[in-house]
ModelCIF file with pLDDT and N, C-alpha, C, O atoms, coordinates in Angstrom:
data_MODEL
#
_entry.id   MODEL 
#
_entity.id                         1 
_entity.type                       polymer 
_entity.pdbx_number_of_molecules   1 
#
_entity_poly.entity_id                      1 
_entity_poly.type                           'polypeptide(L)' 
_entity_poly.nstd_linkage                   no 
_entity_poly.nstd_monomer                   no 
_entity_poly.pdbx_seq_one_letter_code       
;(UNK)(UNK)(UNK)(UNK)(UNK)(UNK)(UNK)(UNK)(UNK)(UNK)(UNK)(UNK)(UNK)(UNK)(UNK)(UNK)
(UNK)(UNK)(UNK)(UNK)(UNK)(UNK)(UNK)(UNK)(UNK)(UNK)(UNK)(UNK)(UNK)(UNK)(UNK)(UNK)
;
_entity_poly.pdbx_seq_one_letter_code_can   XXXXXXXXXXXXXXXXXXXXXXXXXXXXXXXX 
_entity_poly.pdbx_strand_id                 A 
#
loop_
_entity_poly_seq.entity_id 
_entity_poly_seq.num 
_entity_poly_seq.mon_id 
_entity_poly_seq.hetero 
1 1  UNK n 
1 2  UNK n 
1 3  UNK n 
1 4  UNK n 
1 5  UNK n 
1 6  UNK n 
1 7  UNK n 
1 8  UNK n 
1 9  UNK n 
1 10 UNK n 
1 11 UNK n 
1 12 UNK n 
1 13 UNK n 
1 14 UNK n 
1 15 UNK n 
1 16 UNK n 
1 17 UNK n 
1 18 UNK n 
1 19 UNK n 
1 20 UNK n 
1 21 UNK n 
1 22 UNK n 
1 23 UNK n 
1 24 UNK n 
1 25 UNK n 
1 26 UNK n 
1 27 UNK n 
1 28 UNK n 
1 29 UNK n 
1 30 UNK n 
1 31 UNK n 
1 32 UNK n 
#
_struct_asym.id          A 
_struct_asym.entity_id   1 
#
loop_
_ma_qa_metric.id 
_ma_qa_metric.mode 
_ma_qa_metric.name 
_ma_qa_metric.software_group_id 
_ma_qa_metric.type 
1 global pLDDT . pLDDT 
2 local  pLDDT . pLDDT 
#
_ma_qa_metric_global.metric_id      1 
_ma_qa_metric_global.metric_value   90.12 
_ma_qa_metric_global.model_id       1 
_ma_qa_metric_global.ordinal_id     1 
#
loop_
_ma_qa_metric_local.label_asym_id 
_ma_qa_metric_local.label_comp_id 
_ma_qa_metric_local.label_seq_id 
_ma_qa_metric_local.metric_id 
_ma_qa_metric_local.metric_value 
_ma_qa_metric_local.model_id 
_ma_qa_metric_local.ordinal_id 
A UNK 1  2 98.00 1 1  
A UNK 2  2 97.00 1 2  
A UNK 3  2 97.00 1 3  
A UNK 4  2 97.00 1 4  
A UNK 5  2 96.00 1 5  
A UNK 6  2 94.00 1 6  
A UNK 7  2 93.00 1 7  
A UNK 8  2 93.00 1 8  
A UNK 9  2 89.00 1 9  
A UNK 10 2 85.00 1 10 
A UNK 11 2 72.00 1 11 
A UNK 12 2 62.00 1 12 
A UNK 13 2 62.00 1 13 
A UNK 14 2 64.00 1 14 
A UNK 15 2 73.00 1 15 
A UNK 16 2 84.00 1 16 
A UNK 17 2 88.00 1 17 
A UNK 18 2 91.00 1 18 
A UNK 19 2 93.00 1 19 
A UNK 20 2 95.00 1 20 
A UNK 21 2 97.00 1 21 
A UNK 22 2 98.00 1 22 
A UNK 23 2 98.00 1 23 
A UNK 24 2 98.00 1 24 
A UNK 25 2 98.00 1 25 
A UNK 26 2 98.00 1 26 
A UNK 27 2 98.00 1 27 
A UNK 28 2 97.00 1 28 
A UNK 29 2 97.00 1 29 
A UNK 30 2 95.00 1 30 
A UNK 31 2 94.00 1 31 
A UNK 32 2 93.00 1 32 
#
loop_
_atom_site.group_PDB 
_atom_site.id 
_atom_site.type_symbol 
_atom_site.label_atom_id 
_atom_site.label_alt_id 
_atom_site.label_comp_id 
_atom_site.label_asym_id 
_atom_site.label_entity_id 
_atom_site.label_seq_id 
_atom_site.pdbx_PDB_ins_code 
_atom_site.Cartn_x 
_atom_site.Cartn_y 
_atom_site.Cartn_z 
_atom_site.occupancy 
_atom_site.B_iso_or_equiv 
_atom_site.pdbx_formal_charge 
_atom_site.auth_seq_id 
_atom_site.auth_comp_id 
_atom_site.auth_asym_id 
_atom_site.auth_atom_id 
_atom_site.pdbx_PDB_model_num 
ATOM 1   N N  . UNK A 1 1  ? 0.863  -1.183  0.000   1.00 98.00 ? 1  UNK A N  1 
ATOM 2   C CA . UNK A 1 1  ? 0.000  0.000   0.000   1.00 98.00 ? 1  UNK A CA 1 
ATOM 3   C C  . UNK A 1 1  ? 0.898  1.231   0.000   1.00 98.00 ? 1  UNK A C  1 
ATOM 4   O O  . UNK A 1 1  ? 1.825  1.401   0.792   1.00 98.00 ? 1  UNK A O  1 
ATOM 5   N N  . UNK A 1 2  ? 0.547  2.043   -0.929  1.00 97.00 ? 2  UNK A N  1 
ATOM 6   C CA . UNK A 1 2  ? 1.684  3.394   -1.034  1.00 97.00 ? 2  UNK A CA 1 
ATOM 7   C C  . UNK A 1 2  ? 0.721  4.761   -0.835  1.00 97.00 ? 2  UNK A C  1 
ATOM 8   O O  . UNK A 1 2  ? -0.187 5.234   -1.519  1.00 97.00 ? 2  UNK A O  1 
ATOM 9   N N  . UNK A 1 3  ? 1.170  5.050   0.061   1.00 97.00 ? 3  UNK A N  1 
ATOM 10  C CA . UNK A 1 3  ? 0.249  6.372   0.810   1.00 97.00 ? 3  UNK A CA 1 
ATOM 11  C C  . UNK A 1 3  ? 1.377  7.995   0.420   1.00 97.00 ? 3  UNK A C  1 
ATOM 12  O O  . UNK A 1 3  ? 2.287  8.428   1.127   1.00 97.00 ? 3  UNK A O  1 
ATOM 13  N N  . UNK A 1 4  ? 0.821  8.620   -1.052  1.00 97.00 ? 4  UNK A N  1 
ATOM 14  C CA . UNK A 1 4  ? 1.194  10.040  -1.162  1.00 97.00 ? 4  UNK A CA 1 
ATOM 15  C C  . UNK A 1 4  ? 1.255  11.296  -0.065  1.00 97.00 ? 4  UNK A C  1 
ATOM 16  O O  . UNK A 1 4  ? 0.147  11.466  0.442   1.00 97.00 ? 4  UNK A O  1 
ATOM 17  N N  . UNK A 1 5  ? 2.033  12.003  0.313   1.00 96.00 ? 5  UNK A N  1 
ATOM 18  C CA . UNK A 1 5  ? 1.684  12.907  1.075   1.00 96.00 ? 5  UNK A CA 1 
ATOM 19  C C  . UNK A 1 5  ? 0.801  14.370  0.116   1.00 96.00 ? 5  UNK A C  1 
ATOM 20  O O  . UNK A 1 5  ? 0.095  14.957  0.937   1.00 96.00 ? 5  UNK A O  1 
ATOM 21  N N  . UNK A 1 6  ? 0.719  14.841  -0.888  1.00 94.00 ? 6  UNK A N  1 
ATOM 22  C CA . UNK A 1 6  ? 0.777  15.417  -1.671  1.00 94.00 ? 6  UNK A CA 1 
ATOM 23  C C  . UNK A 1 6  ? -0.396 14.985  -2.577  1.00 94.00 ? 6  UNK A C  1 
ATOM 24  O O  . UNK A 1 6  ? 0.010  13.918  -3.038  1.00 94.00 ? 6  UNK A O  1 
ATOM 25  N N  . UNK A 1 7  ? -1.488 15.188  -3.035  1.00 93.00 ? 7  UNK A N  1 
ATOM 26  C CA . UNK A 1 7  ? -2.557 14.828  -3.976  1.00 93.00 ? 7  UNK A CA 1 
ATOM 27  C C  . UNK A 1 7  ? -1.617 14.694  -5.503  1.00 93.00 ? 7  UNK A C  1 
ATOM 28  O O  . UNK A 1 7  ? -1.381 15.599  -6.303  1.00 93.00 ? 7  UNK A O  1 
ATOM 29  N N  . UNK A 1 8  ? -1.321 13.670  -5.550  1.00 93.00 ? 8  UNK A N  1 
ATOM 30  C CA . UNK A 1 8  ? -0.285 13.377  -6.869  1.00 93.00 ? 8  UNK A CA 1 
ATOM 31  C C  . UNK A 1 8  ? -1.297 13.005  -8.325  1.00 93.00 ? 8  UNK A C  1 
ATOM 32  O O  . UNK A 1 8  ? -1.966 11.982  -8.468  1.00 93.00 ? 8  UNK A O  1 
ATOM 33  N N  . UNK A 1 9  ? -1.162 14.262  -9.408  1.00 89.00 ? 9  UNK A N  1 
ATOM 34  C CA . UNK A 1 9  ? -1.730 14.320  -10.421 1.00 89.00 ? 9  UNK A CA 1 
ATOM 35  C C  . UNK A 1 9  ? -0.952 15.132  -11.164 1.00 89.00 ? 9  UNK A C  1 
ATOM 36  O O  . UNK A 1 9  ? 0.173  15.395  -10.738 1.00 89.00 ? 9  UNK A O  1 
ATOM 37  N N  . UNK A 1 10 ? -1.538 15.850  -12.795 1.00 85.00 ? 10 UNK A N  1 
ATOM 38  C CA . UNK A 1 10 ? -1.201 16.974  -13.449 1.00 85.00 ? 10 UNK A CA 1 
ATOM 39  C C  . UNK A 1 10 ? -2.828 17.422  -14.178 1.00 85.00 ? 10 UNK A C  1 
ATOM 40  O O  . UNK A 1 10 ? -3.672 16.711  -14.723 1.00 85.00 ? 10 UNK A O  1 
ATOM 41  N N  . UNK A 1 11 ? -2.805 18.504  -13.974 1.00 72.00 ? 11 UNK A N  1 
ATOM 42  C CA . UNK A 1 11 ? -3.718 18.777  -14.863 1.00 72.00 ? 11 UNK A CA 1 
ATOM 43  C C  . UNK A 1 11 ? -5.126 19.595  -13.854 1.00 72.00 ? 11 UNK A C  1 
ATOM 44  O O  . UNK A 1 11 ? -5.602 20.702  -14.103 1.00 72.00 ? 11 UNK A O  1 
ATOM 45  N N  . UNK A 1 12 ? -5.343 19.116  -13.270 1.00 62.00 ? 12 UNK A N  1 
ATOM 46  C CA . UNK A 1 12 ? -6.516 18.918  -11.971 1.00 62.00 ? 12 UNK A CA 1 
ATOM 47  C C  . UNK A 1 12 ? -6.194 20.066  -11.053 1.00 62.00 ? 12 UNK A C  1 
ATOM 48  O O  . UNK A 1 12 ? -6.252 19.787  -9.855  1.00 62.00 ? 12 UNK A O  1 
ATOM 49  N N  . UNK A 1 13 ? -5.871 21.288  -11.366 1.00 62.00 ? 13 UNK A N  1 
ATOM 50  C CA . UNK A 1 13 ? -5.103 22.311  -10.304 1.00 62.00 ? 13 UNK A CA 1 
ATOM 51  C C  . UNK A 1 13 ? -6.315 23.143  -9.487  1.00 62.00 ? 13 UNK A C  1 
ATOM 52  O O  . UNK A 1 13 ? -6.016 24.065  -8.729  1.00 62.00 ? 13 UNK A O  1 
ATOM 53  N N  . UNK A 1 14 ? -7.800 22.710  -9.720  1.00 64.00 ? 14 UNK A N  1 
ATOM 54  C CA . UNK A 1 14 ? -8.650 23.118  -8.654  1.00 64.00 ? 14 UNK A CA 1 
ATOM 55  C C  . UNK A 1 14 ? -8.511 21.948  -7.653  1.00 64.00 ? 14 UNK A C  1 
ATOM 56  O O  . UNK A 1 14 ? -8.871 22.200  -6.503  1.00 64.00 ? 14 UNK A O  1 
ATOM 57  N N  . UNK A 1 15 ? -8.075 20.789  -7.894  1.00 73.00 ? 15 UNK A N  1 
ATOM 58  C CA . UNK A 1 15 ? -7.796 19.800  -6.776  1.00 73.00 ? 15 UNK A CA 1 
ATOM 59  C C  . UNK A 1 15 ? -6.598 19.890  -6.241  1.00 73.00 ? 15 UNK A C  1 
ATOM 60  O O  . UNK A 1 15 ? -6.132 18.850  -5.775  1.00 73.00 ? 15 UNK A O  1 
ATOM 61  N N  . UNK A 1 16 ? -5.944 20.901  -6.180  1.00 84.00 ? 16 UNK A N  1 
ATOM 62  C CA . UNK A 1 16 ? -4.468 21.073  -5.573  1.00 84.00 ? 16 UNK A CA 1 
ATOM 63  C C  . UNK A 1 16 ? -3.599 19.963  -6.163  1.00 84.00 ? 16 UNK A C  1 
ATOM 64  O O  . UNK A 1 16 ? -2.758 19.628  -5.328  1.00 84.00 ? 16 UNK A O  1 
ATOM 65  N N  . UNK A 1 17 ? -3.485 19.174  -7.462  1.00 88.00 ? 17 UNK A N  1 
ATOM 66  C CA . UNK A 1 17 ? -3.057 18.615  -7.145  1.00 88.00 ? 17 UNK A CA 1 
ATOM 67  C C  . UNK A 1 17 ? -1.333 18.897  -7.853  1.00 88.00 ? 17 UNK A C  1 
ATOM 68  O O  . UNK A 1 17 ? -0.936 19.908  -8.432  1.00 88.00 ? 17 UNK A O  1 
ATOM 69  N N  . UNK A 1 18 ? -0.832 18.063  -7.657  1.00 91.00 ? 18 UNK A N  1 
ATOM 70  C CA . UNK A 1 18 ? 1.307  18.465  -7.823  1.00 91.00 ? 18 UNK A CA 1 
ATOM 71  C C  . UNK A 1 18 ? 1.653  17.294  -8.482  1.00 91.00 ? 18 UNK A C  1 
ATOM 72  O O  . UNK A 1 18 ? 1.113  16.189  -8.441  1.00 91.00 ? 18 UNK A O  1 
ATOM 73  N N  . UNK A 1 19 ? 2.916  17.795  -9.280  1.00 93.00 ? 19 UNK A N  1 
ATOM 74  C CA . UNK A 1 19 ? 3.725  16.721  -10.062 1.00 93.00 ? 19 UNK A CA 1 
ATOM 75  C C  . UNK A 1 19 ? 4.465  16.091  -9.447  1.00 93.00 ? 19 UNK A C  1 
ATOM 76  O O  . UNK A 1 19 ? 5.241  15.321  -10.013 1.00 93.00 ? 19 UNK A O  1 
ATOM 77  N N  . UNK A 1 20 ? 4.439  16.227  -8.206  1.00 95.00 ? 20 UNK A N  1 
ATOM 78  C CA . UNK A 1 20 ? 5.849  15.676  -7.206  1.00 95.00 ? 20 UNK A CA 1 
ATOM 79  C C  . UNK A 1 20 ? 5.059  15.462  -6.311  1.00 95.00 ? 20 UNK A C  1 
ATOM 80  O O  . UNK A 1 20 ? 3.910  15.895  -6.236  1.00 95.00 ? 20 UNK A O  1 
ATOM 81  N N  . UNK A 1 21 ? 5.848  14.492  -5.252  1.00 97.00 ? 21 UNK A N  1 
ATOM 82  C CA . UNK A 1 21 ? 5.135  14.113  -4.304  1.00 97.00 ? 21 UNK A CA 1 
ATOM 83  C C  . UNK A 1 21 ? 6.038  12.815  -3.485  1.00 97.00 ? 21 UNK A C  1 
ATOM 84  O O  . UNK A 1 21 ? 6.343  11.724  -3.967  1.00 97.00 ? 21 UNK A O  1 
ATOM 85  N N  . UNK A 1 22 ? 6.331  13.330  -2.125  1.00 98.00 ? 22 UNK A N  1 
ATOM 86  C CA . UNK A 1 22 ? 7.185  11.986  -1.226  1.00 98.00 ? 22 UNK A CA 1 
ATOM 87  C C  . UNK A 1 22 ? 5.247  11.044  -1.199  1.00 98.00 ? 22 UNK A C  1 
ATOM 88  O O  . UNK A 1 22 ? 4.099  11.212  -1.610  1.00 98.00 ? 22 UNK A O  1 
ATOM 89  N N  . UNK A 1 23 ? 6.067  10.117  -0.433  1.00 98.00 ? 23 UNK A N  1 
ATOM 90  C CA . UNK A 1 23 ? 5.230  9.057   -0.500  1.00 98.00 ? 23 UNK A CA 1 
ATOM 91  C C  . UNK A 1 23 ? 5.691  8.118   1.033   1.00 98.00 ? 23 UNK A C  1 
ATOM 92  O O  . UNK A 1 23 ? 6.769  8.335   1.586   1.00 98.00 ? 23 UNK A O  1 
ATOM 93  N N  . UNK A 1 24 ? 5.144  7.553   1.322   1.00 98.00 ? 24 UNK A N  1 
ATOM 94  C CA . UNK A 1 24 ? 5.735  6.156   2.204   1.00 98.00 ? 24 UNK A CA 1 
ATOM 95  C C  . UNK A 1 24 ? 4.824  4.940   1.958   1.00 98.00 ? 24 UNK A C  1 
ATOM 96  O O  . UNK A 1 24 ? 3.623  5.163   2.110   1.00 98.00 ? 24 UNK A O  1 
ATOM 97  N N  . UNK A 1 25 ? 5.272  3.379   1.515   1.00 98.00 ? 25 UNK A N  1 
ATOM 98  C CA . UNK A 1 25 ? 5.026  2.271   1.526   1.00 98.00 ? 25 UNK A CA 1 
ATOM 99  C C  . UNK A 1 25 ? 5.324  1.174   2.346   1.00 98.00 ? 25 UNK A C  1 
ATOM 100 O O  . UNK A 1 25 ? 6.504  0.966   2.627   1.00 98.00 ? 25 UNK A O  1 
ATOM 101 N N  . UNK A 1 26 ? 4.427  0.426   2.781   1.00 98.00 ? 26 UNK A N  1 
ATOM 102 C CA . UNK A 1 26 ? 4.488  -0.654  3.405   1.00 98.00 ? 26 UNK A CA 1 
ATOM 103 C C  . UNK A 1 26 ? 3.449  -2.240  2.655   1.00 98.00 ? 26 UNK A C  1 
ATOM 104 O O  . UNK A 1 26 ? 2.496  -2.066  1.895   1.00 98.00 ? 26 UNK A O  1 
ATOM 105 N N  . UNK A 1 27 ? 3.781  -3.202  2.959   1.00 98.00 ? 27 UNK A N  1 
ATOM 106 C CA . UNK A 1 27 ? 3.362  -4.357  2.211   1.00 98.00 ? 27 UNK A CA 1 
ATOM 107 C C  . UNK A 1 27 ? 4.096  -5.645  3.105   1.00 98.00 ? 27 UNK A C  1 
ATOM 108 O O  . UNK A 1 27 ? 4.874  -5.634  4.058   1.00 98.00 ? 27 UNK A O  1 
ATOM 109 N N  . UNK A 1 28 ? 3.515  -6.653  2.388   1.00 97.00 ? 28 UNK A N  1 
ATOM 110 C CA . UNK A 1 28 ? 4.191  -7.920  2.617   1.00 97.00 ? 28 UNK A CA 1 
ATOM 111 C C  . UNK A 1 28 ? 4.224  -8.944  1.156   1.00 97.00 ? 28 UNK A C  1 
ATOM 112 O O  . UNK A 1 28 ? 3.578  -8.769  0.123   1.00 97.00 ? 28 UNK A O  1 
ATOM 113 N N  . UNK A 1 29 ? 5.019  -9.841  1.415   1.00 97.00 ? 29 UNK A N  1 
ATOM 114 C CA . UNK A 1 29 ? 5.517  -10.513 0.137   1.00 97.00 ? 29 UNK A CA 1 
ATOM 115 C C  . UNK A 1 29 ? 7.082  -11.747 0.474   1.00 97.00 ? 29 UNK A C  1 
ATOM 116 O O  . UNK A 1 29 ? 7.676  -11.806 1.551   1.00 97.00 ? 29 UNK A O  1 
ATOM 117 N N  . UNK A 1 30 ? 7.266  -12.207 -0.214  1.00 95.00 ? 30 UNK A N  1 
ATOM 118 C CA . UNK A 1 30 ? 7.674  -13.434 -0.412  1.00 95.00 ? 30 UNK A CA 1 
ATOM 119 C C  . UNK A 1 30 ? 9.709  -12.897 -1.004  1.00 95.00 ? 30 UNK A C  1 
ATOM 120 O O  . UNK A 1 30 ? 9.925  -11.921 -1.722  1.00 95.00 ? 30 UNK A O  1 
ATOM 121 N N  . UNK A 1 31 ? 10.528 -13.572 -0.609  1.00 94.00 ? 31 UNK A N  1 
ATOM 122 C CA . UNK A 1 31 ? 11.889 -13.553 -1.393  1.00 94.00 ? 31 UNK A CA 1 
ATOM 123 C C  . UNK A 1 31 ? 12.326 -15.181 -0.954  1.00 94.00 ? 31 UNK A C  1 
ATOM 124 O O  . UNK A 1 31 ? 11.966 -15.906 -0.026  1.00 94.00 ? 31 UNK A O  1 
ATOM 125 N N  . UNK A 1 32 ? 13.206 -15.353 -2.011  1.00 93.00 ? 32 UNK A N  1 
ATOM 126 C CA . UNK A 1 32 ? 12.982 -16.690 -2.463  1.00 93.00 ? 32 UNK A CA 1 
ATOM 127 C C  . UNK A 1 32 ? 14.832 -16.525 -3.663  1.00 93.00 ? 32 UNK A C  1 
ATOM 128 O O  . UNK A 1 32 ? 15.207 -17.473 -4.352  1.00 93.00 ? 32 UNK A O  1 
#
């Protein structure tokens, strides 16, 4: 699951949204 801090889009600038944007992810999964 990857959670933007930042409303990450282009185009949409009544939705605030920005070309950039940190982020933080967490998940689970398999290495092998």
């Amino acid at each position: 699951a990857e959670f933007n801090f930042f409303h990450y889009g282009i185009g949409d600038g009544y939705k605030d949204t920005r070309r950039i944007s940190p982020y933080i992810v967490a998940g689970i999964g398999f290495s092998a």
